[in-house]
C-alpha atoms as a PDB file:
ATOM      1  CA  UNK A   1    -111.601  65.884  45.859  1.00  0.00           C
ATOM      2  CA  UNK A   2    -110.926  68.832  48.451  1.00  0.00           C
ATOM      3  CA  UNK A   3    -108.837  71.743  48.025  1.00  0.00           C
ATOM      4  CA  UNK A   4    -107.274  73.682  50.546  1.00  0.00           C
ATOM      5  CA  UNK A   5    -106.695  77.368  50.129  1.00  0.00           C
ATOM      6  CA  UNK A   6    -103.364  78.213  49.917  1.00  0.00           C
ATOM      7  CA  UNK A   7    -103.958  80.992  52.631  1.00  0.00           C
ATOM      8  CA  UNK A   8    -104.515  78.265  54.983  1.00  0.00           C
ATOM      9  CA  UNK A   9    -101.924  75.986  53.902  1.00  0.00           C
ATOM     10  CA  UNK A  10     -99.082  78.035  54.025  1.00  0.00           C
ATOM     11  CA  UNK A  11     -99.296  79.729  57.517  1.00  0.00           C
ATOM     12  CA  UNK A  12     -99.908  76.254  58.473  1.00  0.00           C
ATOM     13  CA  UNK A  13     -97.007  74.921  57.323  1.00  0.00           C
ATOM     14  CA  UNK A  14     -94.917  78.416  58.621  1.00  0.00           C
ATOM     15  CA  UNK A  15     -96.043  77.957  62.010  1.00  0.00           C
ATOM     16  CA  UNK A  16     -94.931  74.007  61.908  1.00  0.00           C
ATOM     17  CA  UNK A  17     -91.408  75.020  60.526  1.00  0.00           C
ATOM     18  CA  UNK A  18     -90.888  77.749  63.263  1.00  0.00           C
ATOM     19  CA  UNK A  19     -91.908  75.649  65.897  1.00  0.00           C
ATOM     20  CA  UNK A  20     -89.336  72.697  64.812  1.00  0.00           C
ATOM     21  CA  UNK A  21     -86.218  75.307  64.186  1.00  0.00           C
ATOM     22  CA  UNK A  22     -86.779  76.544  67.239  1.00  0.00           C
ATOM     23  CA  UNK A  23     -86.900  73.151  69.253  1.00  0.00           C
ATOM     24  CA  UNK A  24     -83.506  72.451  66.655  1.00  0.00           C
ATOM     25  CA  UNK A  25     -82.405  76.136  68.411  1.00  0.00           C
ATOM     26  CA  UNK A  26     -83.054  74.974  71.773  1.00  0.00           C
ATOM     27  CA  UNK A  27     -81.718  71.695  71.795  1.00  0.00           C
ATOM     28  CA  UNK A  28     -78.169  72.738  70.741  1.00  0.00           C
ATOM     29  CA  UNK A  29     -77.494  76.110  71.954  1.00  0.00           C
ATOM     30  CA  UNK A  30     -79.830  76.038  75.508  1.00  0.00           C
ATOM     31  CA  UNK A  31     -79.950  72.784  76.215  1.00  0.00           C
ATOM     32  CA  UNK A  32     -76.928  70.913  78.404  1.00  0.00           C
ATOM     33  CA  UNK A  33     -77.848  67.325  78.991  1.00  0.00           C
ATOM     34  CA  UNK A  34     -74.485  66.516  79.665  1.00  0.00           C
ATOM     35  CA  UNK A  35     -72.977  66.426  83.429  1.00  0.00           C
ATOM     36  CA  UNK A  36     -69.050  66.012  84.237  1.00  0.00           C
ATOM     37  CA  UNK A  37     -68.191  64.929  87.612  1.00  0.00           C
ATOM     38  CA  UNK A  38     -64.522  64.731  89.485  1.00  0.00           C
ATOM     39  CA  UNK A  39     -62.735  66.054  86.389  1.00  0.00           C
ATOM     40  CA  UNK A  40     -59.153  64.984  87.301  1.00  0.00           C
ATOM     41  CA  UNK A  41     -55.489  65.493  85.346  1.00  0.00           C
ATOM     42  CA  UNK A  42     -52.215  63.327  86.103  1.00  0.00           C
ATOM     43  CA  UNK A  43     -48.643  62.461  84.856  1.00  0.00           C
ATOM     44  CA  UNK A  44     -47.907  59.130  84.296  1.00  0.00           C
ATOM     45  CA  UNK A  45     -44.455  58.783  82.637  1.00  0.00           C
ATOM     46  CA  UNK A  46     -44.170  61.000  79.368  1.00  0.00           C
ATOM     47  CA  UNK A  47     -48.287  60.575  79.236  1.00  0.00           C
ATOM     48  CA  UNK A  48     -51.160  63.111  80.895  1.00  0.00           C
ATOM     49  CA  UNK A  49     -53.959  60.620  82.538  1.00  0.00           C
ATOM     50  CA  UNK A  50     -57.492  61.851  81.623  1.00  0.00           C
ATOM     51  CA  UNK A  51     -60.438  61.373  83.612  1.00  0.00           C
ATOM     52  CA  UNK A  52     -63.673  62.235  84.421  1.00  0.00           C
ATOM     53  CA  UNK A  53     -67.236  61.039  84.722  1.00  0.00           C
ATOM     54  CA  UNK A  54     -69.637  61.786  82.171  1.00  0.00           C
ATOM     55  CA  UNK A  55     -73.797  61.927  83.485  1.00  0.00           C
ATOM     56  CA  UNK A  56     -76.439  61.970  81.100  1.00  0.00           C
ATOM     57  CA  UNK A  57     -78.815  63.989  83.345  1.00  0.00           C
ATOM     58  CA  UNK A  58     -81.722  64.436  80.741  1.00  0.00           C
ATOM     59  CA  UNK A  59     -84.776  62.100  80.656  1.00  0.00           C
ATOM     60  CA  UNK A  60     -83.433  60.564  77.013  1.00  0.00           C
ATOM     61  CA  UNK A  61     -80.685  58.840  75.315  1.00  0.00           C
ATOM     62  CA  UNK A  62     -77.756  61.141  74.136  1.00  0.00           C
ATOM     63  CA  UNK A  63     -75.539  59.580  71.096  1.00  0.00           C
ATOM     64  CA  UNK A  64     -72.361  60.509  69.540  1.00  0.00           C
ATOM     65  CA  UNK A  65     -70.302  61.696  72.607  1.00  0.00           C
ATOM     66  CA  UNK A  66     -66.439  62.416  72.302  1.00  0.00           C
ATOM     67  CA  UNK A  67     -64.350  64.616  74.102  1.00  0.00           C
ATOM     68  CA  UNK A  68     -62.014  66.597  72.429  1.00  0.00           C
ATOM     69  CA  UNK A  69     -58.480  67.725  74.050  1.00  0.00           C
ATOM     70  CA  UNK A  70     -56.604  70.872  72.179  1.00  0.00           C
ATOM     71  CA  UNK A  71     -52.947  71.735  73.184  1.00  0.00           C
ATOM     72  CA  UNK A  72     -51.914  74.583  71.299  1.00  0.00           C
ATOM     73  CA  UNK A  73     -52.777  73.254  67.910  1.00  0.00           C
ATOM     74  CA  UNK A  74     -52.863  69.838  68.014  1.00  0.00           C
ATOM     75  CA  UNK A  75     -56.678  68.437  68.656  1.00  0.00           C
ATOM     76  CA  UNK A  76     -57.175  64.657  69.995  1.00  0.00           C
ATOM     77  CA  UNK A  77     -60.475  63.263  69.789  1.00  0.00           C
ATOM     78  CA  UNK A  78     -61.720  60.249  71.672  1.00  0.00           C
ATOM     79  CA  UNK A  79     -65.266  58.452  71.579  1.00  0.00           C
ATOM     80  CA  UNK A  80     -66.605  58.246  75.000  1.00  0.00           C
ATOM     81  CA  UNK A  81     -66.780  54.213  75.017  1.00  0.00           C
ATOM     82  CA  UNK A  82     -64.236  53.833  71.752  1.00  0.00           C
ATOM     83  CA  UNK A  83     -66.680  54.105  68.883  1.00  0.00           C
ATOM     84  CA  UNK A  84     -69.205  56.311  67.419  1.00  0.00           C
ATOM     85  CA  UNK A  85     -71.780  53.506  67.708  1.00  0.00           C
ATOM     86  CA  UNK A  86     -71.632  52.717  71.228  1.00  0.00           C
ATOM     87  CA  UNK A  87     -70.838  56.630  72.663  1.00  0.00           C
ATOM     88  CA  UNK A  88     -73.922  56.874  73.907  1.00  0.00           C
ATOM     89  CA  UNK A  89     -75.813  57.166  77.656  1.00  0.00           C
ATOM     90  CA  UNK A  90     -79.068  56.430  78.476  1.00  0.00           C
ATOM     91  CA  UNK A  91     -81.127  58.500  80.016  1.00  0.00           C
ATOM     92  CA  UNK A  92     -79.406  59.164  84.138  1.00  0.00           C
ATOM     93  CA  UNK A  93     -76.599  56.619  82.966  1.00  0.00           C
ATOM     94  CA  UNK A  94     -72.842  57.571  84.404  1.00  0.00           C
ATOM     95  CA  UNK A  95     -69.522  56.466  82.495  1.00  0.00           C
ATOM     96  CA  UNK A  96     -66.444  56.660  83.666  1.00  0.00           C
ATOM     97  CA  UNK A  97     -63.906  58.188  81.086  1.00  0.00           C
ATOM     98  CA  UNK A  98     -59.774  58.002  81.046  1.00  0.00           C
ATOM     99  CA  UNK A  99     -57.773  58.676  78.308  1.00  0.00           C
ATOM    100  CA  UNK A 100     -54.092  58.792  78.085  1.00  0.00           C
ATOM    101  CA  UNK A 101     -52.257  61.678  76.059  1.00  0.00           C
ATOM    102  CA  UNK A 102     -49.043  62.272  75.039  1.00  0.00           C
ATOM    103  CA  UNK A 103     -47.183  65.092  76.588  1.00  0.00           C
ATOM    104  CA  UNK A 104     -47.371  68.904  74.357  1.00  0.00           C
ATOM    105  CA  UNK A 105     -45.083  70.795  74.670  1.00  0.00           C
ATOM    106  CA  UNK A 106     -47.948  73.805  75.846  1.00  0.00           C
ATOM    107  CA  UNK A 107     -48.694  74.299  79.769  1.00  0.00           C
ATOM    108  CA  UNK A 108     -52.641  75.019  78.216  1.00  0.00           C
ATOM    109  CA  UNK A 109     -54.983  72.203  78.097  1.00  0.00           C
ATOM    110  CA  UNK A 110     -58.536  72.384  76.719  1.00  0.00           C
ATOM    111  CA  UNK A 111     -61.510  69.901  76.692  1.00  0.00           C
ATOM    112  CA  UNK A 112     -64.897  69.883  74.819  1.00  0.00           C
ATOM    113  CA  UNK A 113     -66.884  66.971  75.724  1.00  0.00           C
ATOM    114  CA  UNK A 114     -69.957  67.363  72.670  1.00  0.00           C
ATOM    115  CA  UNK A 115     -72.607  65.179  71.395  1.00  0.00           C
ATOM    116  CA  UNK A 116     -75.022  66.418  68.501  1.00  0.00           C
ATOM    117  CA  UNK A 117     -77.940  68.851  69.499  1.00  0.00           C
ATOM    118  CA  UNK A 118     -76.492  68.838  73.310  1.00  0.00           C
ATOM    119  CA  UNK A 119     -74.808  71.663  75.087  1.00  0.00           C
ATOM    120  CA  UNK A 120     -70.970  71.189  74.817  1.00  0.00           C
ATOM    121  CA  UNK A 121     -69.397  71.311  78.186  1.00  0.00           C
ATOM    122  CA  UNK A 122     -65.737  72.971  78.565  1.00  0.00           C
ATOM    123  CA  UNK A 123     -63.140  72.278  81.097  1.00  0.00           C
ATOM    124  CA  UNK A 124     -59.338  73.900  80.993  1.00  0.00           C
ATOM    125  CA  UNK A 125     -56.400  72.634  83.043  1.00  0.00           C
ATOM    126  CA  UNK A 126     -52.562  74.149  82.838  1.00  0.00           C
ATOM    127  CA  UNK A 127     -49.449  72.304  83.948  1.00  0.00           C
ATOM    128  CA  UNK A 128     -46.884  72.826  85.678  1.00  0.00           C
ATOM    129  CA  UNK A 129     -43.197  73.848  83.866  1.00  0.00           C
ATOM    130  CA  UNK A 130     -41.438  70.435  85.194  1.00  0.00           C
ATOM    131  CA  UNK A 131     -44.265  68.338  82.991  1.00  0.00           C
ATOM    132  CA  UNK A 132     -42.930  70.142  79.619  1.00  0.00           C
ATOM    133  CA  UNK A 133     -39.174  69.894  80.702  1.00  0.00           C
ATOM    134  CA  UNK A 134     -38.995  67.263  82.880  1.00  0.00           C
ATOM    135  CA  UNK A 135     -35.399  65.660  81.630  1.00  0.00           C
ATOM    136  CA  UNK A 136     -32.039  68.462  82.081  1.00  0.00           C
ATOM    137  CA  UNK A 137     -29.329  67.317  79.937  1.00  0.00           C
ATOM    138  CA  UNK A 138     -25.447  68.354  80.874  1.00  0.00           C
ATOM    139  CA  UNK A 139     -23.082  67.772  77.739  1.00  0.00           C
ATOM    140  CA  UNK A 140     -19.315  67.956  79.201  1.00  0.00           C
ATOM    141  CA  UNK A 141     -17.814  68.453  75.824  1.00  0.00           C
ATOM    142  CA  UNK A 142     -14.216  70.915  75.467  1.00  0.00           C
ATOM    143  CA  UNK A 143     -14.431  73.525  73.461  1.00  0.00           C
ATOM    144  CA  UNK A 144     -11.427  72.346  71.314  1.00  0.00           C
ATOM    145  CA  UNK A 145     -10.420  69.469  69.490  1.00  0.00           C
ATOM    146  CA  UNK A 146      -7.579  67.898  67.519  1.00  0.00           C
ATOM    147  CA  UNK A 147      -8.265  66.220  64.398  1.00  0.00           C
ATOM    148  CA  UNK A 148      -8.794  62.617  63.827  1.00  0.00           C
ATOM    149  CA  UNK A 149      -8.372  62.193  67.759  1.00  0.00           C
ATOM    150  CA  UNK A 150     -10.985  59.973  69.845  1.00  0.00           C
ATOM    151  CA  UNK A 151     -12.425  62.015  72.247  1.00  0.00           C
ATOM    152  CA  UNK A 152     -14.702  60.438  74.733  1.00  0.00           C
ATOM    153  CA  UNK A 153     -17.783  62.782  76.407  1.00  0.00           C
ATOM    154  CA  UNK A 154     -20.535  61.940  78.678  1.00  0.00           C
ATOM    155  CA  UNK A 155     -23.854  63.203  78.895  1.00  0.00           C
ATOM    156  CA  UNK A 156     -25.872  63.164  81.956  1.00  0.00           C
ATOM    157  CA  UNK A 157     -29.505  63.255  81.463  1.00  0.00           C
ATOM    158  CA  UNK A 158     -31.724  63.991  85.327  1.00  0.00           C
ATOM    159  CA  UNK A 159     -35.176  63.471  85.408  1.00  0.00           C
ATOM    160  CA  UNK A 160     -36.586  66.885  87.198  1.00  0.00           C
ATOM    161  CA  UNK A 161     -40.444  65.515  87.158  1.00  0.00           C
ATOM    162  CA  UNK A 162     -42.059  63.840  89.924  1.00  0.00           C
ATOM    163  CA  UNK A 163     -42.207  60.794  87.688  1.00  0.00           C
ATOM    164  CA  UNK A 164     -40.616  58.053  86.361  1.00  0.00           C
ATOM    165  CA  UNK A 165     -39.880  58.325  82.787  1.00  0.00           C
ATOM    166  CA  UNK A 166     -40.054  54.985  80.751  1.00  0.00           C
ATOM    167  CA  UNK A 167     -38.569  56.238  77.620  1.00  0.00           C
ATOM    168  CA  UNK A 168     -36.137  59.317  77.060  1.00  0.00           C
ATOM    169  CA  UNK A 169     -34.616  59.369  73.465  1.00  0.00           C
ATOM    170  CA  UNK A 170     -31.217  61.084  73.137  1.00  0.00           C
ATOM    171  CA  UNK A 171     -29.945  61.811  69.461  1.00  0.00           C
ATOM    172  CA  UNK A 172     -26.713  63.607  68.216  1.00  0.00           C
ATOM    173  CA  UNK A 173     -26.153  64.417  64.623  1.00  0.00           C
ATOM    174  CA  UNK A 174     -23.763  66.610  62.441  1.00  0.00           C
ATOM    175  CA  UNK A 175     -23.146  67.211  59.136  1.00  0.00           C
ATOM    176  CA  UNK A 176     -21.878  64.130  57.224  1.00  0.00           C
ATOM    177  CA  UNK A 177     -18.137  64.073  57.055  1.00  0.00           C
ATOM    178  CA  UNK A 178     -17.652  66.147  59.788  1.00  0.00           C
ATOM    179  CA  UNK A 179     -16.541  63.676  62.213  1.00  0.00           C
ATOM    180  CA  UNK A 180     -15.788  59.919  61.625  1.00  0.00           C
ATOM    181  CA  UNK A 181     -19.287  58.337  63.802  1.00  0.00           C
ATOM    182  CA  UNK A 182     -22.092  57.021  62.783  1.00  0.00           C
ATOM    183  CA  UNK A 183     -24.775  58.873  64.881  1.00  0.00           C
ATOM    184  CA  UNK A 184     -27.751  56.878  66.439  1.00  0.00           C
ATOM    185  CA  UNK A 185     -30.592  57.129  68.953  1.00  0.00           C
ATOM    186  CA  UNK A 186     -30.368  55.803  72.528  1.00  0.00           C
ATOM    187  CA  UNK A 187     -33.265  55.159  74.498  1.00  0.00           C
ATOM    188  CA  UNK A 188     -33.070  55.152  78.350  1.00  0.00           C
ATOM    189  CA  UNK A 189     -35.596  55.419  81.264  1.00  0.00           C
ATOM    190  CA  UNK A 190     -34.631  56.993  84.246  1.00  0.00           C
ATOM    191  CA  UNK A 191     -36.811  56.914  87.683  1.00  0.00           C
ATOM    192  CA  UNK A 192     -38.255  60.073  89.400  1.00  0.00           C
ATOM    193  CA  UNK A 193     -35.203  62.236  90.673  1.00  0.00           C
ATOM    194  CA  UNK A 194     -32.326  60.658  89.815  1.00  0.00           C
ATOM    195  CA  UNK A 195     -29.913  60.820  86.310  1.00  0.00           C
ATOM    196  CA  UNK A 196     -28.598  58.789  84.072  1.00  0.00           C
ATOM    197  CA  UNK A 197     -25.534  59.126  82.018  1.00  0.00           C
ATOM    198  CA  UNK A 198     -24.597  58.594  78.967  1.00  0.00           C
ATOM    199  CA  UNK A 199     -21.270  58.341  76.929  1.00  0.00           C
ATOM    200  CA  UNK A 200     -20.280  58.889  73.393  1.00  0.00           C
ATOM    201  CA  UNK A 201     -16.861  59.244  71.128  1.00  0.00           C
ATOM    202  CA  UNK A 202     -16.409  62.247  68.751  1.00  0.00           C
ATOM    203  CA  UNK A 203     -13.407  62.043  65.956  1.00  0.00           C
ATOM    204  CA  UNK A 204     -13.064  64.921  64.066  1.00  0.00           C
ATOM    205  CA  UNK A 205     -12.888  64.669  60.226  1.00  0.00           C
ATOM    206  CA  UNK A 206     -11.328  68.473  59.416  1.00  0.00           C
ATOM    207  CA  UNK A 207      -9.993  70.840  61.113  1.00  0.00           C
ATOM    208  CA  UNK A 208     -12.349  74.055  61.345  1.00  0.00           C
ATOM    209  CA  UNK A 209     -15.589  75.108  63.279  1.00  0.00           C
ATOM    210  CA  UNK A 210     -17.802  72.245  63.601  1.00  0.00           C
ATOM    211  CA  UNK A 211     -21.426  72.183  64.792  1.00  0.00           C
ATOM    212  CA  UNK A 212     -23.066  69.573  66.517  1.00  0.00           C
ATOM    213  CA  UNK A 213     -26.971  69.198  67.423  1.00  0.00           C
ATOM    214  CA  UNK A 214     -28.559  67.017  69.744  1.00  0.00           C
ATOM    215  CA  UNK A 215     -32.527  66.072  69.890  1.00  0.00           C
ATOM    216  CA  UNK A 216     -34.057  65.151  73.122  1.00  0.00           C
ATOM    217  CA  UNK A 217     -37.101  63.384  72.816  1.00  0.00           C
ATOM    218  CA  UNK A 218     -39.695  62.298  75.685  1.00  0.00           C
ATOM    219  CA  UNK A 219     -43.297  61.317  74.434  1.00  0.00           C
ATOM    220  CA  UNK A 220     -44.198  64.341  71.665  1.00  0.00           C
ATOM    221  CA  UNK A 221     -42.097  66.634  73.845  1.00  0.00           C
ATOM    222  CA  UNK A 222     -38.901  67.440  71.840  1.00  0.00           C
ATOM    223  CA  UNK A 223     -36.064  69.752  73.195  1.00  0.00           C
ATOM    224  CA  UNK A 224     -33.243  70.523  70.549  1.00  0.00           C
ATOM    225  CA  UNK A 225     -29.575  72.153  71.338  1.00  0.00           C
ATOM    226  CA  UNK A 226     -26.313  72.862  69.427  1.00  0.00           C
ATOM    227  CA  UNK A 227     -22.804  73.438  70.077  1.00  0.00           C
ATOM    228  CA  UNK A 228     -20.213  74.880  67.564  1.00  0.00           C
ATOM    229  CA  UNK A 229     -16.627  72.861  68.510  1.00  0.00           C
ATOM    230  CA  UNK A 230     -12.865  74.465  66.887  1.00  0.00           C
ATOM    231  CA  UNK A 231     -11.107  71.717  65.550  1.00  0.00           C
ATOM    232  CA  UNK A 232      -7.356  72.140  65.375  1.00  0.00           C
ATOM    233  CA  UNK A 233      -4.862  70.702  63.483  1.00  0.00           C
ATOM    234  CA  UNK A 234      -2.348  68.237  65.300  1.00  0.00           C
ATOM    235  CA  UNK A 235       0.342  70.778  65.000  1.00  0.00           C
ATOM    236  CA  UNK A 236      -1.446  73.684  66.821  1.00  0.00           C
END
């Protein structure tokens, strides 16, 4: 049997250690294997149209790549080809990436495209105003009532975006007893520069100050408003 002096063994084993936490080191803080080409942002609808081409420019296989996208603080993460198993490139392969994502209601757009011991790469884009408030909304409603009358009001909803919108949600709502509807949810679409209107009935319950709210809603983009109405009685 041979013994080795523990003088040897351990500056053996030291100089191993350093010399694979340092390649660890180098692989994921210098290293940036990872190549985006044509990085590219549009609107489709109420969605924001991702793409990009992601290069694997190193001289091995990369695994595990997503790209993340932060507005504000809500984080979407997407596997490069749809699942952790098959996010990889080969070694000078190209993929073409496109995601779709829902409208924020931020301007501020951030991307991380990362893969484990690899370089992340960072891109930011910002909006434009008209993508976070692309719909205006006109309610023509008096600013008195009489109780227990109909009163018929239209809203007009125009699309200010350079897009057509496939699905804008409109939803009133008061406090229950306050007026005789049933509130619900309408759903219209309305093409690129143009408006659509909409028309409703209000019958007032009490006589009083009453406050009604509406909700707009178009992809995760949600715009809220209120109006306080005077309700007289029918003898005012």
């Amino acid at each position: 049997m041979v013994f080795v002096s523990r003088k040897i063994v351990y500056p053996f084993f030291l100089v191993i250690f350093s010399l694979f936490l340092f390649g660890i080191i180098y692989i994921s803080i210098l290293s940036s294997s990872l190549l985006v080409n044509d990085p590219s942002v549009s609107i489709v609808g109420d969605k924001i149209v991702l793409k990009m081409q992601i290069e694997n420019k190193s001289n091995h296989e990369i695994s595990g790549i997503n790209v993340l996208v932060k507005n504000g603080v809500i984080e979407r993460g997407f596997f490069l080809k749809g699942a952790i198993e098959s996010s990889s490139l080969i070694a000078g392969e190209k993929y073409d990436f496109v995601a779709a994502i829902p409208l924020g209601e931020g301007l501020n757009y951030s991307i991380e495209i990362k893969s484990l011991f690899n370089k992340s790469v960072f891109l930011n884009f910002e909006l434009e105003q008209s993508t976070i408030d692309p719909v205006k909304a006109e309610v023509a409603l008096p600013s008195k009532l009489i109780v227990s009358q109909e009163y018929t009001y239209p809203v007009k909803l125009c699309n200010q975006s350079n897009n057509d919108l496939s699905e804008v949600t409109w939803v009133p709502n008061a406090q229950p007893g306050d007026f005789k509807e049933t509130f619900y949810e309408q759903v219209i679409s309305i093409k690129k520069s143009s408006c659509e209107t909409l028309y409703s009935t209000l019958t007032p319950n009490k006589v009083g100050n009453l406050g009604l709210s509406f909700l707009m809603r178009i992809g995760s983009i949600e715009k809220r408003t209120s109006v306080v109405i005077e309700v007289l009685d029918k003898n005012s």
